[in-house]
Protein backbone atom coordinates (compact mmCIF):
# COMPACT_ATOMS: atom_id res chain seq x y z
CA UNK A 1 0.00 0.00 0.00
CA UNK A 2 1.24 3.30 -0.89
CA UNK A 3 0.76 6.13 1.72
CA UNK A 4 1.07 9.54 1.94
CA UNK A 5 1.43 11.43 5.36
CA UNK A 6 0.97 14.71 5.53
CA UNK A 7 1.51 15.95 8.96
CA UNK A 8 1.70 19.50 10.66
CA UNK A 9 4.89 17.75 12.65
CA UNK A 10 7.84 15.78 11.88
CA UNK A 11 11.07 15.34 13.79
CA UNK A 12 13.49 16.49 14.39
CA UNK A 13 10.15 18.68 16.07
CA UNK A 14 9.72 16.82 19.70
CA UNK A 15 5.43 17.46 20.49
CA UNK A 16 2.86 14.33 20.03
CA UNK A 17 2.03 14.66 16.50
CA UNK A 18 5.52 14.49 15.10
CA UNK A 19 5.87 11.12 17.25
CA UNK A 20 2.85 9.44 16.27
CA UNK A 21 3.77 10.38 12.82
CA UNK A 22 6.95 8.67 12.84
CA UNK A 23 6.08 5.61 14.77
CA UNK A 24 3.48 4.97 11.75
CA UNK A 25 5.96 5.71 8.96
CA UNK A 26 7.87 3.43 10.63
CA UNK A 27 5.32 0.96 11.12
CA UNK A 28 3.74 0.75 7.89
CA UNK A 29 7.75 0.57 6.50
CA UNK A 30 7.89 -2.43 9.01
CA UNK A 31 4.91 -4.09 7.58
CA UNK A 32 6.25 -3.67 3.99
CA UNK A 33 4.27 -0.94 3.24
CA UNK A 34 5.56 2.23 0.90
CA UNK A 35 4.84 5.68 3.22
CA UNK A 36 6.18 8.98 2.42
CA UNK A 37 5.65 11.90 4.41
CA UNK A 38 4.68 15.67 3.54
CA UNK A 39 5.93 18.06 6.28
CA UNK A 40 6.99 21.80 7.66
CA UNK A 41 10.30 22.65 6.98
CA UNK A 42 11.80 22.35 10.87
CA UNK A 43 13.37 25.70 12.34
CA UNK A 44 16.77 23.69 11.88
CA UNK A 45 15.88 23.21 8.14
CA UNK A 46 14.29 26.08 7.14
CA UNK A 47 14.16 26.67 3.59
CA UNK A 48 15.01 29.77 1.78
CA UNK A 49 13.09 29.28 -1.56
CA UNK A 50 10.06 28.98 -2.37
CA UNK A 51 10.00 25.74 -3.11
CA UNK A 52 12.28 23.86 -0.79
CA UNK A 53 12.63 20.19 -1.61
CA UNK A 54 13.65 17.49 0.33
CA UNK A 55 13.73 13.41 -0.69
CA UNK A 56 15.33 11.52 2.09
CA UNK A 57 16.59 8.04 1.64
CA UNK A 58 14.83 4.99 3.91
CA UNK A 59 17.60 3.30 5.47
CA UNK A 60 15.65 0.15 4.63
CA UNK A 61 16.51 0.31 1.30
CA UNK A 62 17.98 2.73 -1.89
CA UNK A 63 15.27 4.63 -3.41
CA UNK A 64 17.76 6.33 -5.56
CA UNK A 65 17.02 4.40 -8.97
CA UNK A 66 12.88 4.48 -7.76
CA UNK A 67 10.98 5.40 -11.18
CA UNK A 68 8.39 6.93 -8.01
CA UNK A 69 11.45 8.87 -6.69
CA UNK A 70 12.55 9.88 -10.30
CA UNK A 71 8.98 11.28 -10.73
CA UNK A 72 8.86 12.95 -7.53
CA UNK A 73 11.80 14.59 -8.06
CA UNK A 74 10.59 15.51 -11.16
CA UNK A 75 7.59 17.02 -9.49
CA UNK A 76 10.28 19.12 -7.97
CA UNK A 77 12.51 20.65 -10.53
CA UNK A 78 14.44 22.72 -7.68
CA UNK A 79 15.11 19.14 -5.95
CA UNK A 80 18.62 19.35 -3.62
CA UNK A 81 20.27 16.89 -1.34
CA UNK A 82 18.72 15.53 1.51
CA UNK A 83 17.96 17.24 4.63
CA UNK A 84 20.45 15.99 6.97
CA UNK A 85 17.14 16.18 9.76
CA UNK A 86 15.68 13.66 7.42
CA UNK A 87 18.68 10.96 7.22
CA UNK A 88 16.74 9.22 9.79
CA UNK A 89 13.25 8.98 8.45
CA UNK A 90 12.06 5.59 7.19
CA UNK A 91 11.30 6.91 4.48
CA UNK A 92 11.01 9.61 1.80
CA UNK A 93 9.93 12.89 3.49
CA UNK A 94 8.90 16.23 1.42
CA UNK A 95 9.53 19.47 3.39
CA UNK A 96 7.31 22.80 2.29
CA UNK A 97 8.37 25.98 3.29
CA UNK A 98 6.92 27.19 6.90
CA UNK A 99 7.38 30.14 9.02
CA UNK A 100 7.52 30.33 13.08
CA UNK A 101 4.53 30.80 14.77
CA UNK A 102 4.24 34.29 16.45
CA UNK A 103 5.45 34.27 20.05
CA UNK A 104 5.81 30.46 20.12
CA UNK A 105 8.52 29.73 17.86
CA UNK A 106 8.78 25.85 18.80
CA UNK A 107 5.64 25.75 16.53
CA UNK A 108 6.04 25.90 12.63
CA UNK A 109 2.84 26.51 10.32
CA UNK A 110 3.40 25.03 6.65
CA UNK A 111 3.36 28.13 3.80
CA UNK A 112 1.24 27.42 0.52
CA UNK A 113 3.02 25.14 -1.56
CA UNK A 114 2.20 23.28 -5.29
CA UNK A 115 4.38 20.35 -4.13
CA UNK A 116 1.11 18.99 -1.68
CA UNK A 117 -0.95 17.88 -4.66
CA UNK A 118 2.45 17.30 -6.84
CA UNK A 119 3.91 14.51 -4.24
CA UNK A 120 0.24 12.97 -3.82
CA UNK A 121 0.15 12.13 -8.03
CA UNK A 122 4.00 11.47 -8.35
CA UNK A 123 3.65 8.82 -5.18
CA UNK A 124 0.74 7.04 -6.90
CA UNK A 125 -0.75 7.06 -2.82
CA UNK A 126 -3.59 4.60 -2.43
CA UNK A 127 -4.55 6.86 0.36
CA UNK A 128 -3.35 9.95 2.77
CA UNK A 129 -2.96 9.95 6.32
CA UNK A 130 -3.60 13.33 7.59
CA UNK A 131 -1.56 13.82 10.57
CA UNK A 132 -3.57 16.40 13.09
CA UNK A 133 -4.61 18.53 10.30
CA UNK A 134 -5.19 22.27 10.68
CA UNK A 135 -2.93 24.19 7.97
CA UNK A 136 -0.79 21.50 5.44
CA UNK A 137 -3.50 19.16 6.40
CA UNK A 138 -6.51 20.82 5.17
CA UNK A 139 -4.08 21.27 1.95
CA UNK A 140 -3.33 17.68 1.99
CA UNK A 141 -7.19 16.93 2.40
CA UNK A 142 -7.83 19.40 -0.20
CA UNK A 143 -5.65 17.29 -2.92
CA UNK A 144 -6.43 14.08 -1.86
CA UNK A 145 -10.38 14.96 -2.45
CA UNK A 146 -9.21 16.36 -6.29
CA UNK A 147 -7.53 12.96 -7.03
CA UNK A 148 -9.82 11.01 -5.70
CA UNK A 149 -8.01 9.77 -3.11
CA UNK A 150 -9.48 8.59 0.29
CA UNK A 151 -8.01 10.35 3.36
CA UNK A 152 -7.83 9.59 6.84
CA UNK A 153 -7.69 12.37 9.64
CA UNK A 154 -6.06 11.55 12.98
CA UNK A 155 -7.53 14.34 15.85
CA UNK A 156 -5.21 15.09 18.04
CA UNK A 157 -5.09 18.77 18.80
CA UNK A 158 -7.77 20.58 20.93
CA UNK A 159 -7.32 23.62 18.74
CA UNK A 160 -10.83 24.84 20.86
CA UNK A 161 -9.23 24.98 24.11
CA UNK A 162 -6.07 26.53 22.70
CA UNK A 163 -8.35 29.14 21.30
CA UNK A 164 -9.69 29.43 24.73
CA UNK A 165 -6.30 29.68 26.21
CA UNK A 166 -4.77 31.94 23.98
CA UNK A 167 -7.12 34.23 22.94
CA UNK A 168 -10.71 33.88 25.37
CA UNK A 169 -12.61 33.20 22.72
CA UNK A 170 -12.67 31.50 19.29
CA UNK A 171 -13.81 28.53 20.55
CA UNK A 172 -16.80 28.24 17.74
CA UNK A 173 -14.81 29.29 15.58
CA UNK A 174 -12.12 26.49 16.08
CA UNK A 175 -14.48 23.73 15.84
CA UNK A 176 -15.76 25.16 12.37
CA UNK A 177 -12.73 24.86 11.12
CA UNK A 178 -12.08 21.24 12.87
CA UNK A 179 -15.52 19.61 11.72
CA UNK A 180 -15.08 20.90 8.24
CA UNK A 181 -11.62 19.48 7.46
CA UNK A 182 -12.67 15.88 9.55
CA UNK A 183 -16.34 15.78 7.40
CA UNK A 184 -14.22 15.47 4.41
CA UNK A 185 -12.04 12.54 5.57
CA UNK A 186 -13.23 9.09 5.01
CA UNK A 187 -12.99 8.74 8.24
CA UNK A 188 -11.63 10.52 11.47
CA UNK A 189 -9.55 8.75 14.50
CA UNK A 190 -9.61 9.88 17.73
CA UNK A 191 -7.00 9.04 20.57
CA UNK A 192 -9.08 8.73 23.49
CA UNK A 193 -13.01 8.02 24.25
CA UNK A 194 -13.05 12.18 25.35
CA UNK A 195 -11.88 12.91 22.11
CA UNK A 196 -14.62 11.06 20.30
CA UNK A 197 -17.24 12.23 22.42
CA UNK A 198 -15.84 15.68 21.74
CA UNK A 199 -15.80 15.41 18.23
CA UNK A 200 -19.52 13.41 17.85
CA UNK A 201 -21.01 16.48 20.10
CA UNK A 202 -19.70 18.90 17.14
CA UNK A 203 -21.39 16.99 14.77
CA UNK A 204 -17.92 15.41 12.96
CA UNK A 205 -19.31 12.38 11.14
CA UNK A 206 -17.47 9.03 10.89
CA UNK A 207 -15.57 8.53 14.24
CA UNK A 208 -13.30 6.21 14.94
CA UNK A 209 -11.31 5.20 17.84
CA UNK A 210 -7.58 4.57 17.33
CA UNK A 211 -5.18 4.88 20.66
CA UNK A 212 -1.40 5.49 20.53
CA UNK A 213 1.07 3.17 21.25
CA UNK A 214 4.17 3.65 23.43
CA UNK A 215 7.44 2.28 23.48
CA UNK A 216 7.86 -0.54 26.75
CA UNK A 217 11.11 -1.23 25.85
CA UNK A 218 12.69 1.91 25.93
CA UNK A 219 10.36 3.23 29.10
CA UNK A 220 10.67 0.76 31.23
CA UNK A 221 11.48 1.09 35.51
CA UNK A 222 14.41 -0.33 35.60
CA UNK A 223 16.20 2.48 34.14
CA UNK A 224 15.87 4.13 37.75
CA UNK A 225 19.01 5.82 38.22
CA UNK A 226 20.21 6.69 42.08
CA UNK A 227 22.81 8.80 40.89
CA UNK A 228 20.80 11.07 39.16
CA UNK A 229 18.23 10.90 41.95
CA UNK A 230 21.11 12.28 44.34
CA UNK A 231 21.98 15.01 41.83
CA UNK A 232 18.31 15.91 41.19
CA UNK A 233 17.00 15.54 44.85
CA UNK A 234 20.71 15.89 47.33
CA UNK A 235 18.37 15.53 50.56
CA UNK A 236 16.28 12.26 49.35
CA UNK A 237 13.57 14.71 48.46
CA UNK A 238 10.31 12.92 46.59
CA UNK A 239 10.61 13.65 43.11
CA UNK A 240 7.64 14.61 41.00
CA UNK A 241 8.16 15.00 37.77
CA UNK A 242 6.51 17.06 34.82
CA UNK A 243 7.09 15.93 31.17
CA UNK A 244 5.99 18.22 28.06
CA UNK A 245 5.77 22.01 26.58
CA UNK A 246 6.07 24.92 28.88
CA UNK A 247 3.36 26.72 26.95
CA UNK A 248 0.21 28.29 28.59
CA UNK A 249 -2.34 25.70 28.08
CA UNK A 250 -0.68 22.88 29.79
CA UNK A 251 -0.86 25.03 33.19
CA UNK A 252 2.04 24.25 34.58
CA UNK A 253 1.60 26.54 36.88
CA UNK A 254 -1.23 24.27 38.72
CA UNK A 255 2.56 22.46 40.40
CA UNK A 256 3.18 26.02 42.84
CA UNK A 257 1.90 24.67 45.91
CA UNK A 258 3.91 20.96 45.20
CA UNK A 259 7.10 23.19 45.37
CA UNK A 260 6.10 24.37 48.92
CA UNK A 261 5.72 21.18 50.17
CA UNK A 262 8.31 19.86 52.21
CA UNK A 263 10.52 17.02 51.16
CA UNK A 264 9.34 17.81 47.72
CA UNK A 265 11.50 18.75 44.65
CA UNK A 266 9.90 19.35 41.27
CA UNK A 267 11.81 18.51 37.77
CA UNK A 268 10.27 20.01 35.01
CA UNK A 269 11.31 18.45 31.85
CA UNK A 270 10.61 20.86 28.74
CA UNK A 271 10.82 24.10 26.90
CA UNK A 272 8.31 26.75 25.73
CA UNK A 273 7.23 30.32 25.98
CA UNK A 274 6.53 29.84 29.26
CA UNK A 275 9.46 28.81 30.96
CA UNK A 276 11.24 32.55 32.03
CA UNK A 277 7.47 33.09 34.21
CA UNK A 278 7.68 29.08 35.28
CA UNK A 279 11.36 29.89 37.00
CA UNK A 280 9.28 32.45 39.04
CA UNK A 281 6.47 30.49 39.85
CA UNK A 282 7.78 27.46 40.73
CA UNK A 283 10.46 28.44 43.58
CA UNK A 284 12.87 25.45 44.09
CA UNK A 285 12.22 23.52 40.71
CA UNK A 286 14.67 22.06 38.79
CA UNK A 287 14.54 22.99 35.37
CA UNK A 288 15.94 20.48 32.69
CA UNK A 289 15.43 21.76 29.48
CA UNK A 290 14.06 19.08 26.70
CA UNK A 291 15.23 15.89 26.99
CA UNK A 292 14.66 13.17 24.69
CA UNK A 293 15.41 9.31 23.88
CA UNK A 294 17.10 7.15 26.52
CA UNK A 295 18.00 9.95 28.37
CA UNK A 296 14.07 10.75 28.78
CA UNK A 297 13.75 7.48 29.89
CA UNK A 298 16.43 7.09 32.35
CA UNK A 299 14.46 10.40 34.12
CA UNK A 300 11.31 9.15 33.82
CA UNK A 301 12.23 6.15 35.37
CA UNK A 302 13.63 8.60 38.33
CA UNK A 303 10.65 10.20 39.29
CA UNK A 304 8.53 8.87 42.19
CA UNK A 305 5.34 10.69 41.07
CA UNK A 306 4.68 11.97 37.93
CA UNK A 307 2.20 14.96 36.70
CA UNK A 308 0.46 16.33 34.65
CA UNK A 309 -1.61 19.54 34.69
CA UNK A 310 -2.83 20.37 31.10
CA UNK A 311 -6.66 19.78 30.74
CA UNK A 312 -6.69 19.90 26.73
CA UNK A 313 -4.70 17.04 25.98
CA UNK A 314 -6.88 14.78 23.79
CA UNK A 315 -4.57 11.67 24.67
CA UNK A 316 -1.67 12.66 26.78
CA UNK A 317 1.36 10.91 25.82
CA UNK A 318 3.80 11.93 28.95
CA UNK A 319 1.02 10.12 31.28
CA UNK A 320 1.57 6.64 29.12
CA UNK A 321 5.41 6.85 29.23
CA UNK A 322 5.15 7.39 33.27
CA UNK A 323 3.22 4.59 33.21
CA UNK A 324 5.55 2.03 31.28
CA UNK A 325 8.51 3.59 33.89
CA UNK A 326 6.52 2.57 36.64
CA UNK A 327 5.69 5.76 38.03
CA UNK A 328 2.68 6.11 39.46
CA UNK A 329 0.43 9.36 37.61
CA UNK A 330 -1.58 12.65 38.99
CA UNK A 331 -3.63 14.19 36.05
CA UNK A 332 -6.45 16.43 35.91
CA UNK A 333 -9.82 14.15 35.05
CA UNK A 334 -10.62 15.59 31.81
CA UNK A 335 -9.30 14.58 27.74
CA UNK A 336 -6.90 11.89 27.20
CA UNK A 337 -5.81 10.71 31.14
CA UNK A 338 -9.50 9.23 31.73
CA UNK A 339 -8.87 6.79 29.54
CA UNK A 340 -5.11 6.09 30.32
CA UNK A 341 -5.01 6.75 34.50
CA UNK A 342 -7.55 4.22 36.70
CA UNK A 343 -7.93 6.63 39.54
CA UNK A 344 -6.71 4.25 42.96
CA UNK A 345 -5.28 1.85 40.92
CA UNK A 346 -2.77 3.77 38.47
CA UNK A 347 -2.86 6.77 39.55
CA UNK A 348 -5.06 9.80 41.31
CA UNK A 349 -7.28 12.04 38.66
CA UNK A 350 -7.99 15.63 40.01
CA UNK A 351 -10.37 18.15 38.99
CA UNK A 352 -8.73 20.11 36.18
CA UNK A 353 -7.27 23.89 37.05
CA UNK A 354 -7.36 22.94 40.27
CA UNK A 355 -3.76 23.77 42.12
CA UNK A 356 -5.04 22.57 45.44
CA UNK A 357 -6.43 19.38 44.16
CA UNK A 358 -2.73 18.84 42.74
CA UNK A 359 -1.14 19.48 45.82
CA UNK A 360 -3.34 17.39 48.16
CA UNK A 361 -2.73 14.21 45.57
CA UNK A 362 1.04 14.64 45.62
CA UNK A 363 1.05 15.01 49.66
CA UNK A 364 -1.03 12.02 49.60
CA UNK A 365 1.03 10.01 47.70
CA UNK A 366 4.47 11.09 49.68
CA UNK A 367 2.83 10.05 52.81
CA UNK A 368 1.92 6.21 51.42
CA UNK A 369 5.25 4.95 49.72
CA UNK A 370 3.69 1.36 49.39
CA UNK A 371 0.80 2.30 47.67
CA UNK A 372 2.91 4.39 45.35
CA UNK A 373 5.07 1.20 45.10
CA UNK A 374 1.66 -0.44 44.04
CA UNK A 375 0.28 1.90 41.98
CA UNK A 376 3.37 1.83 39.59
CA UNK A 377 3.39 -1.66 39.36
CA UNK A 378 -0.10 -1.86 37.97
CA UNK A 379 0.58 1.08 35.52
CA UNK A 380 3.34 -0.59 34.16
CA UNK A 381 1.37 -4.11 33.09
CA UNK A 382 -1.78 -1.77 32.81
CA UNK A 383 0.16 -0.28 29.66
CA UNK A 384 2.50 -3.43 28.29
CA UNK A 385 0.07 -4.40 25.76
CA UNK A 386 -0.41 -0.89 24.62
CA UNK A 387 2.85 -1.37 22.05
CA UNK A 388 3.24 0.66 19.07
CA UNK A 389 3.18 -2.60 16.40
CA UNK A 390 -0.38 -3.15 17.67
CA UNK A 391 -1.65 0.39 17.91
CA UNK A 392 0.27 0.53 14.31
CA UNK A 393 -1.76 -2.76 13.26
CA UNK A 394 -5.03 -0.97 14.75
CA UNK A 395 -4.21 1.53 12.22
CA UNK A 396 -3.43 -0.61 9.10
CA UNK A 397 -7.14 -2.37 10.23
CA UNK A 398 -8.82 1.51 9.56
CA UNK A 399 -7.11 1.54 6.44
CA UNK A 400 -8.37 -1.30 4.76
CA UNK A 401 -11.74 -0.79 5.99
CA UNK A 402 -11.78 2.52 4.29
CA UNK A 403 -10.14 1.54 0.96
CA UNK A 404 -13.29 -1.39 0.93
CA UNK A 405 -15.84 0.86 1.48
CA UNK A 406 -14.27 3.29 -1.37
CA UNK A 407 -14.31 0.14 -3.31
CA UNK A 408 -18.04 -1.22 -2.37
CA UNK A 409 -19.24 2.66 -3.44
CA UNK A 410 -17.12 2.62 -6.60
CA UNK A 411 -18.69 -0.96 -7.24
């Protein structure tokens, strides 16, 4: 099956939607599939034409001599070397010229760009994934619906809350936009049973449920590391960690009153806009900048409670990789961490924006070390199933039901 995946995210960009678009590029490459992706130039490969191309090699095999990479690149007359950000893709990946978004620069939004529709014909795609769409999505959907191509739209952004955050209103406004791109998809997945309910309530027809994975070998608890528990708590503080962006709607904030308690230290893990006003606010924390890969893991592993405070997350992939570390999980009871967090058994859920609620959890769970003991035991085997070669099989299962039912309406 050929597949295109046009996504708002790619690495070397660190946020959910550039991992789950990676881990199914790699999956469908695993299963002998033929993806390529469609993506933002990153602010580390920014292009400085117009039309900025990018083909990079899967290390699986040589697509130099391809007659499809021939005609993509002939689709691209500009065509250059490889990205160097790319040499690690699994497979071919087409960067379009984006610019920073204003104020939060970690974010890139994709520029108009001929090479969307271009890639789609050149690849020969059976269908397109569309990868949180909102900008190069609605493009990709947009191209896909010309060539009569069916698309599939993963939700995974709460772009109405984020209106809500940023800007007090816009919330109708958002889900316009959201339930017009998703009514055009063959079908729409959704990461969590909030999500769908979410989306069904706005009237977005054709939802699916479709979970993420998350990697149990590489999170896993015995990575705990005393050494850097010494260097991150020097007293034998409890450590309670926070994983993700510093950015305003993930109310970081809400972990003030965990600072003050005693024989407490916080680790924030993360960057964002936010961060110079987080220093402030959080007296005591340790700040660690982004962290990624096995080093992510090792400090996962090293936390005795994790948290999480943003109430818009429509899955909430931090919360799963505490889990697989063994760390048992306080998250606000809202989105993605109702489905994921089995409040007394996993983990506490607290009313979202509520600091106090936070605090109380935490000082509950330093006071009762077995039942922490307990609760990240279960979170672990609550979550070893949860791998991304099923999730990624899930997905290939969506697929083929949508190419049939193209096929049954064609027949």
């Amino acid at each position: 099956m050929r597949v295109v995946i046009v996504t708002e995210s790619f690495p070397p960009d660190v946020n959910g939607v550039a991992h789950c678009a990676l881990q199914t590029a790699r999956h469908l490459v695993a299963r002998g599939h033929d993806p390529l992706v469609i993506a933002p130039a990153s602010s580390s490969a920014a292009f400085a034409g117009a039309e900025p191309p990018s083909l990079s090699p899967s290390p699986a095999a040589s697509l130099s001599s391809s007659p499809r990479t021939a005609s993509l690149r002939a689709a691209s007359p500009r065509a250059a070397s490889p990205r160097t950000g790319d040499s690690d893709a699994p497979c071919p990946v087409v960067r379009v010229p984006s610019l920073p978004l204003p104020g939060y620069p970690q974010v890139r939004v994709a520029l108009p760009s001929r090479r969307v529709a271009a890639t789609l014909a050149a690849h020969r795609a059976d269908l397109v994934h569309l990868a949180g769409p909102f900008v190069l999505g609605v493009r990709g959907m947009a191209a896909a619906a010309r060539l009569g191509i069916p698309a599939v739209a993963v939700y995974q952004t709460d772009l109405a809350g984020y209106a809500r955050t940023y800007m007090g209103a816009g919330e109708a406004a958002a889900w316009r936009r959201l339930r017009a791109v998703h009514s055009a998809a063959d079908r729409t997945l959704a990461p969590s049973s909030a999500a769908v309910k979410d989306l069904e309530e706005h009237r977005v027809p054709r939802v699916r449920l479709w979970p993420r994975g998350v990697d149990t070998v590489r999170f896993r608890p015995e990575l705990r590391d005393d050494a850097l528990r010494r260097r991150l708590a020097p007293n034998g503080e409890l450590i309670v960690g926070y994983v993700g962006r510093l950015a305003a709607e993930k109310h970081v904030e809400l972990l003030s009153g965990v600072c003050g308690l005693p024989g407490v230290r916080v680790v924030i893990v993360g960057d964002g806009p936010s961060e110079p006003s987080l220093r402030t606010t959080l007296p005591g924390a340790v700040f660690l900048g982004r962290r990624t890969g096995d080093e992510l893991a090792r400090i996962f592993a090293s936390f005795d409670v994790f948290a999480h405070t943003g109430p818009y997350e429509t899955f909430c992939q931090t919360v799963q990789e505490a889990m697989a570390s063994g760390v048992p999980v306080v998250a606000p009871a809202a989105g993605g961490p109702i489905d994921l967090v089995d409040h007394g058994r996993t983990g506490l859920l607290v009313p979202s924006h509520d600091a106090r609620a936070v605090t109380g959890a935490v000082r509950d769970l330093q006071a009762a070390p077995e039942l922490r003991a307990s609760y990240g035991r279960t979170a672990r085997a609550t979550v070893e199933g949860r791998t991304w070669a099923a999730v990624g099989d899930q997905l290939l299962d969506h697929y083929a039901e949508v190419l049939g039912e193209r096929t049954a309406v064609v027949a």
